[in-house]
Protein backbone atom coordinates (compact mmCIF):
# COMPACT_ATOMS: atom_id res chain seq x y z
CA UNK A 1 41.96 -62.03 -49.20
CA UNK A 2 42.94 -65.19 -51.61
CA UNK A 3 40.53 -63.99 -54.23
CA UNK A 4 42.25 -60.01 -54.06
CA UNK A 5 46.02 -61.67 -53.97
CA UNK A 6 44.90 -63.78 -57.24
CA UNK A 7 43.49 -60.69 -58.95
CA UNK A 8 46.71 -58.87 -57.92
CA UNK A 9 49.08 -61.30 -59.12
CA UNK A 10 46.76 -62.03 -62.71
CA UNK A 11 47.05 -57.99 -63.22
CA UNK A 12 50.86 -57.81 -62.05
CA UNK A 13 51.57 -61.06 -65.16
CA UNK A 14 49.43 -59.18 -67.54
CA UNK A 15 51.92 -56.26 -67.11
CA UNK A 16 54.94 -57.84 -66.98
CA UNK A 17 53.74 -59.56 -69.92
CA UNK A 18 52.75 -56.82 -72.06
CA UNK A 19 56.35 -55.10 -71.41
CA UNK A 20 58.19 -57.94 -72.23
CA UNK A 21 55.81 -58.06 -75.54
CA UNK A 22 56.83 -54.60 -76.31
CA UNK A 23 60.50 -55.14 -76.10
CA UNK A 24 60.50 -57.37 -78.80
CA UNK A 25 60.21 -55.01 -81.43
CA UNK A 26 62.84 -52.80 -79.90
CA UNK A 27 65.68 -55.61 -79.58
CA UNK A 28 65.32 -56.17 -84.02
CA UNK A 29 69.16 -55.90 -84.85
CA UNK A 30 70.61 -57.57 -81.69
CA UNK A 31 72.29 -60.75 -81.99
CA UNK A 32 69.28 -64.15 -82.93
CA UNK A 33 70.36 -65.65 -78.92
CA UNK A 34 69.54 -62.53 -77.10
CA UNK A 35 66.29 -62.22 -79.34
CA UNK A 36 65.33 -65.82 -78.61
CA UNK A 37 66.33 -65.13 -75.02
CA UNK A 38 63.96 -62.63 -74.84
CA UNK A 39 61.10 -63.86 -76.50
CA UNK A 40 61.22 -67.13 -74.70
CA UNK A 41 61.09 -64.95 -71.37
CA UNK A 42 58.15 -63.58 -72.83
CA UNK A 43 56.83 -67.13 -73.52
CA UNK A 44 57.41 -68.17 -70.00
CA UNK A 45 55.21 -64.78 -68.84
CA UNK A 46 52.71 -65.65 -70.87
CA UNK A 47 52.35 -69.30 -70.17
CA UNK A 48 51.93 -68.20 -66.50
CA UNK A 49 49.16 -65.32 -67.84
CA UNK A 50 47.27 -67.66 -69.79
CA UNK A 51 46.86 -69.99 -66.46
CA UNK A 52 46.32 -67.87 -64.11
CA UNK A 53 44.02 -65.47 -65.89
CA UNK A 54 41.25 -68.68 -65.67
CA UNK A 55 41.87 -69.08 -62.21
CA UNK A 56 39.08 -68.12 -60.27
CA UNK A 57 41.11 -68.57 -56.52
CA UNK A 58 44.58 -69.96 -55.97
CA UNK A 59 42.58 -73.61 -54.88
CA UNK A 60 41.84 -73.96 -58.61
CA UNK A 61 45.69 -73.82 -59.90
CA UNK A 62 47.74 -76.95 -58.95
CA UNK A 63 50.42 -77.43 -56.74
CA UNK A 64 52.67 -78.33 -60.04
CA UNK A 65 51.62 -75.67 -61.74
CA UNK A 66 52.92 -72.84 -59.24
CA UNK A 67 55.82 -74.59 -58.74
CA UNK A 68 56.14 -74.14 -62.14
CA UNK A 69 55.34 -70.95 -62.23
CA UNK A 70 57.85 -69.85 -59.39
CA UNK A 71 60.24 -71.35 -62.31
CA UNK A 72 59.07 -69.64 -64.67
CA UNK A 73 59.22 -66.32 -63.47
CA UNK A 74 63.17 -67.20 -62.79
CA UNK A 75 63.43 -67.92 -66.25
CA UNK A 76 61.88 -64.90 -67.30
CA UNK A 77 64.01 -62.83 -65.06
CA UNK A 78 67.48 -64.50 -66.01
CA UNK A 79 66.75 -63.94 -69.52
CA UNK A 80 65.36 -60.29 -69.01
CA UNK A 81 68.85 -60.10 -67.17
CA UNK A 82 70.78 -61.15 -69.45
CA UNK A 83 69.44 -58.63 -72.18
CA UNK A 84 70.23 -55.64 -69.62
CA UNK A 85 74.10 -57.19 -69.06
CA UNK A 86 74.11 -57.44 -72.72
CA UNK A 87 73.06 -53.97 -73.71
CA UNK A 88 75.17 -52.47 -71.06
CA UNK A 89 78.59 -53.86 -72.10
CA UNK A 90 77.22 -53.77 -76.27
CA UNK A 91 75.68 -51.05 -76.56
CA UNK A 92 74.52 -50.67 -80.45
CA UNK A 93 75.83 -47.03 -81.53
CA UNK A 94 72.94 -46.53 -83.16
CA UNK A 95 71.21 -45.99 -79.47
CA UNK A 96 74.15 -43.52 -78.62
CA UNK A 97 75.14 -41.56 -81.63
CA UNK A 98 72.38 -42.24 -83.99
CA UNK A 99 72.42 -40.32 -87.35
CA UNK A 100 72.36 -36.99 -86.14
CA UNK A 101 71.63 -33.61 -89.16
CA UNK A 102 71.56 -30.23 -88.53
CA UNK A 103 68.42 -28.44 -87.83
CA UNK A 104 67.27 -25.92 -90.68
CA UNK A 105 67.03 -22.44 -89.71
CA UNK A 106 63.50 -21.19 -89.97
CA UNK A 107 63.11 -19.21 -92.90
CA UNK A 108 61.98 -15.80 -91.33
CA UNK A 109 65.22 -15.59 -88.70
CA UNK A 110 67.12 -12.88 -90.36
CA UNK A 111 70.48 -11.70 -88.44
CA UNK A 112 70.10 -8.33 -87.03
CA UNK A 113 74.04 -6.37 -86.40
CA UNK A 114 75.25 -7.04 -83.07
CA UNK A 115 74.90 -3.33 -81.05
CA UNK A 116 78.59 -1.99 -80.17
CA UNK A 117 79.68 -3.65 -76.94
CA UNK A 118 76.86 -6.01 -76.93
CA UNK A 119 77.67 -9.74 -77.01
CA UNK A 120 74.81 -12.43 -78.13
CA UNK A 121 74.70 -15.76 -77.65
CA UNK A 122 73.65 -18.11 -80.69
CA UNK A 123 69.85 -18.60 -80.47
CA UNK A 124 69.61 -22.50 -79.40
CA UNK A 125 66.25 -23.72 -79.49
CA UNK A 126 67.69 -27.23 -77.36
CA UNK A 127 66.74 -29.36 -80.06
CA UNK A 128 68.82 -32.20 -81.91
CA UNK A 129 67.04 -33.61 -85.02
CA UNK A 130 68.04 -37.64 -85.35
């Protein structure tokens, strides 16, 4: 049962790990603290990975070192946290409004006269080109 709970917990860091990873990218254009906030979550994550991916059972980490690690996750959360309270009370209008343009009308859509009485409603095809 030790050996299964290690394996879970090395695939569950490994995860969190790689999606903190791939935030990084997407955060480019935020303010330098948030950024470092981030990537040093991302530090702490893969600290933890590194260890415990070497670990063949939970008798071969130290007691320090999942103390630590209980800390580090924390860390990793607050700052994770702390990127979500930022983004939801700054959110860059760029993610909202982005530069929207108008979508060309295909080249063989030719308007046909509207039959007496009949109403039509303009052909949207539900797309929005950013």
């Amino acid at each position: 049962m030790g050996s299964q709970a290690l394996s879970t917990a090395q695939t569950l860091l490994q995860h969190v790990h790689d999606a903190c990873q791939s935030l990084v990218p997407s955060i480019q254009g935020l303010p330098t603290s948030v950024q470092e906030q981030v990537q040093q979550g991302c530090r702490h994550l893969g600290e933890l990975q590194a260890a415990f991916s070497s670990a063949l059972s939970f008798q071969e980490l130290s007691e320090g070192l999942l103390s630590q690690s209980r800390e580090k996750v924390a860390k990793a959360r607050e700052c994770l946290d702390d990127l979500l309270e930022y983004v939801a009370r700054n959110i860059p209008l760029t993610w909202v409004v982005g530069p929207f343009a108008p979508a060309a009308a295909p080249a063989e859509q030719v308007e046909e006269p509207i039959a007496e009485g009949k109403v039509e409603e303009p052909a949207w095809e539900g797309k929005v080109e950013l």
